[in-house]
Protein backbone atom coordinates (compact mmCIF):
# COMPACT_ATOMS: atom_id res chain seq x y z
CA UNK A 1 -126.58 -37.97 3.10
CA UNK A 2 -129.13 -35.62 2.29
CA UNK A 3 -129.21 -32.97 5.04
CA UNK A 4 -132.91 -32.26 6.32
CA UNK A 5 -134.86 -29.64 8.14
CA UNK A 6 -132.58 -27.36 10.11
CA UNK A 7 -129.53 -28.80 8.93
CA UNK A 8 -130.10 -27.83 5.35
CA UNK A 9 -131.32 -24.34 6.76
CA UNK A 10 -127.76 -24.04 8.40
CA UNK A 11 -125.81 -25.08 5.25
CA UNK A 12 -127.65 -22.20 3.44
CA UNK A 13 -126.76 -20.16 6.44
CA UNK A 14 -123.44 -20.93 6.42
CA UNK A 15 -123.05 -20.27 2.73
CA UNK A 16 -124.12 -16.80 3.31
CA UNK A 17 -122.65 -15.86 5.93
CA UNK A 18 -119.50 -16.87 4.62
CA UNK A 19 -120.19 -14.93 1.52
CA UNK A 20 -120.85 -11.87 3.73
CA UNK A 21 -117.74 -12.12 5.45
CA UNK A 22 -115.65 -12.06 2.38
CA UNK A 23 -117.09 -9.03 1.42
CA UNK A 24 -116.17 -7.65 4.48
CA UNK A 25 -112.74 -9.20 4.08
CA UNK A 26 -112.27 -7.23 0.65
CA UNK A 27 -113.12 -4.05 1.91
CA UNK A 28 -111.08 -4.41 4.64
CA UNK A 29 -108.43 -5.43 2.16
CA UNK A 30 -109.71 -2.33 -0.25
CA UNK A 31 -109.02 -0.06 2.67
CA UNK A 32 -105.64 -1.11 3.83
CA UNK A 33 -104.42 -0.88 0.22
CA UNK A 34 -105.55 2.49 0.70
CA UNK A 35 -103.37 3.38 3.89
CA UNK A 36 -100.46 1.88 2.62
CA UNK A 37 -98.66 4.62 1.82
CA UNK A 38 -99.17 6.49 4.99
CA UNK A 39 -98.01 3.41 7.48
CA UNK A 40 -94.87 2.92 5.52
CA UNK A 41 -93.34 6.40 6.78
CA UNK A 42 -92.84 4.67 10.23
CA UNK A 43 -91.52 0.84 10.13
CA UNK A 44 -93.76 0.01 13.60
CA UNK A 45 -96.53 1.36 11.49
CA UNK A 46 -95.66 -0.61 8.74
CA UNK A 47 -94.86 -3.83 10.78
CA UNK A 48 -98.82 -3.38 12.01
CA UNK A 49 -100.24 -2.35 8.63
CA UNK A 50 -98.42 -5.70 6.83
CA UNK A 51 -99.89 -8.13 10.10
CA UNK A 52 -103.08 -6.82 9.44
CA UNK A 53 -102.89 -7.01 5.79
CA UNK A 54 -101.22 -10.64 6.06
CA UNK A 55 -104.32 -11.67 8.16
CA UNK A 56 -107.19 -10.29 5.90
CA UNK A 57 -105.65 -11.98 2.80
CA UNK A 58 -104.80 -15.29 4.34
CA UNK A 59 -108.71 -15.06 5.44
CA UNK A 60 -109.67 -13.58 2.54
CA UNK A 61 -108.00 -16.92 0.57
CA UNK A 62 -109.70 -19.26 3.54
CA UNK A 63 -113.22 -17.66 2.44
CA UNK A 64 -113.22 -18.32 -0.95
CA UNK A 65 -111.71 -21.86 -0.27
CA UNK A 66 -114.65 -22.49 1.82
CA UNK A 67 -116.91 -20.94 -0.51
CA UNK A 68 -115.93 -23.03 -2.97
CA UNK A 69 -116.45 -26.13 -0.49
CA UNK A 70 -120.08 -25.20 0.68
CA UNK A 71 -121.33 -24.49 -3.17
CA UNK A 72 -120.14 -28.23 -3.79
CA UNK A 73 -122.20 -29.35 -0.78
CA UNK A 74 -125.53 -27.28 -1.79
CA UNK A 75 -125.39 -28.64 -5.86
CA UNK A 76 -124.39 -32.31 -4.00
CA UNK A 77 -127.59 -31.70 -1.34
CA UNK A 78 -130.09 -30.33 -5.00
CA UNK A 79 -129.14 -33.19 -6.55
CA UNK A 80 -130.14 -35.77 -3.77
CA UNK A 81 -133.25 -33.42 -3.36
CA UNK A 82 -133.99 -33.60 -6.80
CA UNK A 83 -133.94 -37.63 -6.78
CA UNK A 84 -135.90 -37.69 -3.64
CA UNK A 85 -138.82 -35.25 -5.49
CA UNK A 86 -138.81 -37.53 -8.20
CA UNK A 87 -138.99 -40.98 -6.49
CA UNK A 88 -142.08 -39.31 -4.25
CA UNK A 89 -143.47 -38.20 -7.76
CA UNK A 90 -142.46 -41.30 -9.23
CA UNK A 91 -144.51 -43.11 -6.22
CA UNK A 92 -147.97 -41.20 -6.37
CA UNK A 93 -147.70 -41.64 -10.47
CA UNK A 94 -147.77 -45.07 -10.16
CA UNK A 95 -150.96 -45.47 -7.92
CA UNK A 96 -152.58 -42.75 -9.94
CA UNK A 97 -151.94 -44.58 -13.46
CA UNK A 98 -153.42 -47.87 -11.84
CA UNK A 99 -156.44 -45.85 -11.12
CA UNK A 100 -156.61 -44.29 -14.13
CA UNK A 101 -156.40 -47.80 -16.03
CA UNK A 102 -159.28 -49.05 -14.28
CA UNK A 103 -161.08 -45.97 -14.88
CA UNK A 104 -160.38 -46.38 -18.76
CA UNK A 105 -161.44 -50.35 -18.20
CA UNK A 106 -165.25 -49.04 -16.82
CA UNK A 107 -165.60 -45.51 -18.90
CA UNK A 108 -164.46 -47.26 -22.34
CA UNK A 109 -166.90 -50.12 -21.72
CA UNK A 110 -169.38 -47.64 -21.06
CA UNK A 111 -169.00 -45.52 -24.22
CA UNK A 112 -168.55 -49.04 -26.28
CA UNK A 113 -172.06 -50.21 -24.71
CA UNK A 114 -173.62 -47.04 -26.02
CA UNK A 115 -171.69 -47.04 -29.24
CA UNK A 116 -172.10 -50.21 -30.61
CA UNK A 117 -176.37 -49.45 -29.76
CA UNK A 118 -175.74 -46.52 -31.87
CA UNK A 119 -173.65 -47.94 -34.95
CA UNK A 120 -176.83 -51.06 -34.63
CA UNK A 121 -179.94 -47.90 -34.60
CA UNK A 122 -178.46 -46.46 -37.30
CA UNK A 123 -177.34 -49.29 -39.43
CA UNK A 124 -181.29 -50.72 -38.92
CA UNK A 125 -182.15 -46.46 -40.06
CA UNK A 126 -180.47 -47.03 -43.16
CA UNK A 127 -181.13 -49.69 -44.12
CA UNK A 128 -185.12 -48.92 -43.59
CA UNK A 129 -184.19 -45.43 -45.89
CA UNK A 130 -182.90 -47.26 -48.50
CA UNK A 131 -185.82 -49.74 -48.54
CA UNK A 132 -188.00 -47.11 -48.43
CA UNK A 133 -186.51 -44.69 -51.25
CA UNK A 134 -186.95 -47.46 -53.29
CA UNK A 135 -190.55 -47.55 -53.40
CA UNK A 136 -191.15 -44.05 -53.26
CA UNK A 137 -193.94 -42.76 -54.99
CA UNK A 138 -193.39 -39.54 -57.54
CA UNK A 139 -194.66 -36.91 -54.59
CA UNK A 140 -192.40 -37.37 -52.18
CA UNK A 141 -189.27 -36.40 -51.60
CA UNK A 142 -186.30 -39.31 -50.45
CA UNK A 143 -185.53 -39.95 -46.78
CA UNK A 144 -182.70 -37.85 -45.80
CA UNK A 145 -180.58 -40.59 -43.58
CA UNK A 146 -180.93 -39.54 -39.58
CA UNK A 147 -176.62 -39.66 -39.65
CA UNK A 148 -176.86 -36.85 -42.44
CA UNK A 149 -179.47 -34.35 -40.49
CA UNK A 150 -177.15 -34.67 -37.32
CA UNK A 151 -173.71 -34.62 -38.67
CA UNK A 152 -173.93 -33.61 -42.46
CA UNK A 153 -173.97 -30.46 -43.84
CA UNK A 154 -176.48 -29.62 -46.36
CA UNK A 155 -175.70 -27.83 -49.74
CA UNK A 156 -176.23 -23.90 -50.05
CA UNK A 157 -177.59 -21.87 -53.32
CA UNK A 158 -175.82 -18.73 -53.95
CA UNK A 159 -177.49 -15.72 -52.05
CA UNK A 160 -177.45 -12.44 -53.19
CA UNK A 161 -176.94 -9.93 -50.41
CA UNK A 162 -176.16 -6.99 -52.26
CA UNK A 163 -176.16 -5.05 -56.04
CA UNK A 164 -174.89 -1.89 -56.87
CA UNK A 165 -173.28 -0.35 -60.43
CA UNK A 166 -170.08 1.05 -60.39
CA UNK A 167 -167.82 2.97 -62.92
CA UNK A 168 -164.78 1.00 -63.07
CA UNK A 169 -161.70 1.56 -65.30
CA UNK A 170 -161.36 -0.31 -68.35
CA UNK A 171 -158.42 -0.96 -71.05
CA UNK A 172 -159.65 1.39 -74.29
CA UNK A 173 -158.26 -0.94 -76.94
CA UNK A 174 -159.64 -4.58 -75.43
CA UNK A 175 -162.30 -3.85 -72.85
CA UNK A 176 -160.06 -5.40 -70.03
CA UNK A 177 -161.14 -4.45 -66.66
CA UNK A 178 -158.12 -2.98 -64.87
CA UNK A 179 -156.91 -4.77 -62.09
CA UNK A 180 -155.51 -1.42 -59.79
CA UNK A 181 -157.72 0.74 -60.42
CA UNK A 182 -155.62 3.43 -58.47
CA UNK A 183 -152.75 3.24 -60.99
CA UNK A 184 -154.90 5.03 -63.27
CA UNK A 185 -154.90 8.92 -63.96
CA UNK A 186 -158.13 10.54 -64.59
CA UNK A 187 -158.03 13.14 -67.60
CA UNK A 188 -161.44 13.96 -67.22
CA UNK A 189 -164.63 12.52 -68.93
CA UNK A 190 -164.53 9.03 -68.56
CA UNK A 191 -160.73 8.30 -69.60
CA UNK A 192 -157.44 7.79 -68.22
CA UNK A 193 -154.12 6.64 -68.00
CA UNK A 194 -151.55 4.11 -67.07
CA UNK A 195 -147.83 5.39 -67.26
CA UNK A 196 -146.44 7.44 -69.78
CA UNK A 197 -144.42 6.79 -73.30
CA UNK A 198 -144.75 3.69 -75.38
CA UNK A 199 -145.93 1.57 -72.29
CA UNK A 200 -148.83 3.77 -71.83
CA UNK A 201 -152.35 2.29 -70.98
CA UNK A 202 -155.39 4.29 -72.55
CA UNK A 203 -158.26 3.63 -70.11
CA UNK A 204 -161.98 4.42 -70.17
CA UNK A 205 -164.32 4.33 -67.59
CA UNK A 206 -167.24 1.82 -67.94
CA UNK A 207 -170.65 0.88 -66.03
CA UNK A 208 -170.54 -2.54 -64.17
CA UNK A 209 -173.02 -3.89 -62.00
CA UNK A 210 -171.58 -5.15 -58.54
CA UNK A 211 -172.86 -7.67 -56.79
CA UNK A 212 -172.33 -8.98 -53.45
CA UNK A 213 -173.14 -12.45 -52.42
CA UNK A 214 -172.31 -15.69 -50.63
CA UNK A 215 -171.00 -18.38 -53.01
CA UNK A 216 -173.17 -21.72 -53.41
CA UNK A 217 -171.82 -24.54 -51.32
CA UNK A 218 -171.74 -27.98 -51.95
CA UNK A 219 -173.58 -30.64 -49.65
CA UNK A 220 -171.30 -32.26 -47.30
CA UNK A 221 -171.85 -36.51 -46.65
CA UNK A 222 -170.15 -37.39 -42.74
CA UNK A 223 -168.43 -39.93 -42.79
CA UNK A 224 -170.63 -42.65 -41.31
CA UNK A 225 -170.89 -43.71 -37.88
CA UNK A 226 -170.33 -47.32 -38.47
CA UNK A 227 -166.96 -47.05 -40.24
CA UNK A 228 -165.75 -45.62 -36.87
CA UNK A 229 -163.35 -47.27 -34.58
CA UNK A 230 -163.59 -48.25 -30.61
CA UNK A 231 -161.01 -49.68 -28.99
CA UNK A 232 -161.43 -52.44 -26.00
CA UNK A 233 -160.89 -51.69 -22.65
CA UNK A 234 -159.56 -54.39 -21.37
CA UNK A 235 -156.66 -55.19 -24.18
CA UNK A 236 -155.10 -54.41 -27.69
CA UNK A 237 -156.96 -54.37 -30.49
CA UNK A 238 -160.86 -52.94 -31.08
CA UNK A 239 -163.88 -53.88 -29.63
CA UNK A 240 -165.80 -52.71 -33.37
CA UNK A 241 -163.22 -51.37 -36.20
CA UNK A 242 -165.63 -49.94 -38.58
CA UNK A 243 -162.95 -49.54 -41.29
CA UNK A 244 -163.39 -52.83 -41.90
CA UNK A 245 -167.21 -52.16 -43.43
CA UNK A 246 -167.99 -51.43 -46.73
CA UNK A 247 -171.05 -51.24 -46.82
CA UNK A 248 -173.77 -50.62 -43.81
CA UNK A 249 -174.87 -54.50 -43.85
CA UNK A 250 -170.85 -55.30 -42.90
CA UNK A 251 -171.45 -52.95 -39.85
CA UNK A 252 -173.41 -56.15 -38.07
CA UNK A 253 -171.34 -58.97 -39.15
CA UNK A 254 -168.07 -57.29 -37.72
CA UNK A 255 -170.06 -56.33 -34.30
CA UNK A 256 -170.86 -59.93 -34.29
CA UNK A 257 -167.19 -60.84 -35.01
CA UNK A 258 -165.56 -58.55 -32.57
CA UNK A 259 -167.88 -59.83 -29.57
CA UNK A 260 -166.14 -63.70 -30.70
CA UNK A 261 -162.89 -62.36 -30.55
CA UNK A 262 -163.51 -60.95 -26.98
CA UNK A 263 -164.75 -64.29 -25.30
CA UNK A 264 -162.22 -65.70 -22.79
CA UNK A 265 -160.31 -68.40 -24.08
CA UNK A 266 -157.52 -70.80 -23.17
CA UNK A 267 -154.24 -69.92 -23.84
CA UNK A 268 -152.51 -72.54 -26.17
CA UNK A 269 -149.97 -74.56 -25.04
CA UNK A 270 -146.78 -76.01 -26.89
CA UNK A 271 -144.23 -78.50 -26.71
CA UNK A 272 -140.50 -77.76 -27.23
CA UNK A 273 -137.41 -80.32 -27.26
CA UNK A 274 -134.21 -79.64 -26.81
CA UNK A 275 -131.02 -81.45 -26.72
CA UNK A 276 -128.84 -81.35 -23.40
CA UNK A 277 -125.20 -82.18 -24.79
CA UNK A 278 -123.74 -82.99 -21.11
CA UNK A 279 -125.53 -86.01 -20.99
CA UNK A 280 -124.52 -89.09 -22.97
CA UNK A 281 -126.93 -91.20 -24.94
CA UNK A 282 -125.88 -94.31 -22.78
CA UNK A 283 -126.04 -92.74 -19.50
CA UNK A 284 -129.63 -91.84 -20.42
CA UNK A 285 -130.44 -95.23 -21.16
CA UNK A 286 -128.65 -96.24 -18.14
């Protein structure tokens, strides 16, 4: 049984104390060892230096014995500690995760009930876009969908931030620009050098203008709010699984389907026969 309180205080007292006294049993052993030599030139001297020496190595072997014993007990005691911790943690886990489930039961509701009045503003938005693009008169520009000014990201021309002209060394024979520039030796006005023998590079230097700029980036669609997914709170499956949709028109229909699926209904029942060999055909008729 698990020891408690003071108990378990006094094992782990007992364990070090006991651990104490054998290293006071070893140098008491360490110094007789030492004195040896001295009490064997007189046998009464001798007679008390192998007592004490008998008794300091028959405790010495008692020690580690119980050493041995009480290390047992305190790994046997961690262990049963260690199960206790875990059925308390296992204990307060299971009321938490019941409170957490009916937490997710009232905050996914929530977030479906403002969801699924989203995915319905902006299906009606797009739709009234579309219908409206298609009638547009020459001087004005298309609707941009609300979905794409919240979530999209718009296309980008190239900007110029910066222009400078450079001298930059070029391959003499085919106008290459070189790609390290520092591998080439200057020899003075405007040419140069890569390496030396019949692998040699004659460069020149020639004008380039630099320019530094940000790259043009391409628009950026979202991916639309009614192809997204919400799952029910109250069971498998998803209250609106947008993946479903097509088109934005589908978005509607499958809201309309999901709330069908979620209405409470009976569960079916079913009829099963089975033979029972023990009993005879007659006897039943009987």
């Amino acid at each position: 049984m698990l020891p408690e309180g003071n108990e378990r205080m006094t094992n782990q007292t007992a364990l070090d104390k006991a651990r104490a006294a054998l290293e006071a049993v070893e140098a008491e052993l360490a110094a007789l060892q030492a004195t040896k030599s001295e009490a064997a030139r007189d046998r009464a001297s001798f007679d008390e230096w192998r007592a004490k020496s008998a008794a300091a190595t028959a405790e010495h072997e008692r020690l580690i014995a119980l050493i041995e014993t009480l290390k047992q007990e305190a790994a046997a005691d961690d262990a049963l500690e260690a199960e206790a911790a875990l059925r308390r943690r296992y204990a307060v886990k299971v009321t938490a995760n019941a409170k957490l489930a009916t937490r997710i039961k009232s905050d996914v509701a929530k977030a479906n009930a403002i969801m699924l009045g989203l995915v319905r503003d902006v299906w009606e938005s797009a739709a009234e876009d579309v219908e409206i693009n298609a009638a547009l008169p020459d001087d004005l520009e298309p609707l941009v969908p609300a979905d794409f000014i919240a979530r999209g990201r718009p296309g980008l021309e190239r900007q110029e931030l910066k222009r400078t002209r450079v001298w930059l060394w070029v391959n003499s024979r085919g106008g290459g620009l070189i790609g390290d520039q520092d591998v080439v030796t200057d020899h003075g006005d405007g040419r140069g050098r890569i390496g030396q023998g019949p692998y040699t590079v004659i460069c020149t230097h020639a004008l380039f203008d630099q320019a530094e700029y940000h790259p043009a980036e391409s628009a950026e669609r979202p991916e639309a709010l009614w192809q997204m997914r919400l799952p029910r709170p109250d069971g498998p499956g998803f209250a609106f699984d947008g993946t479903r949709c097509n088109y934005p028109s589908d978005a509607l229909a499958e809201i309309a389907l999901r709330a069908r699926a979620q209405e409470p209904r009976k569960r079916p029942t079913e009829v099963e026969l089975r033979p029972v060999p023990s009993v005879a055909v007659n006897e039943e008729a009987a």
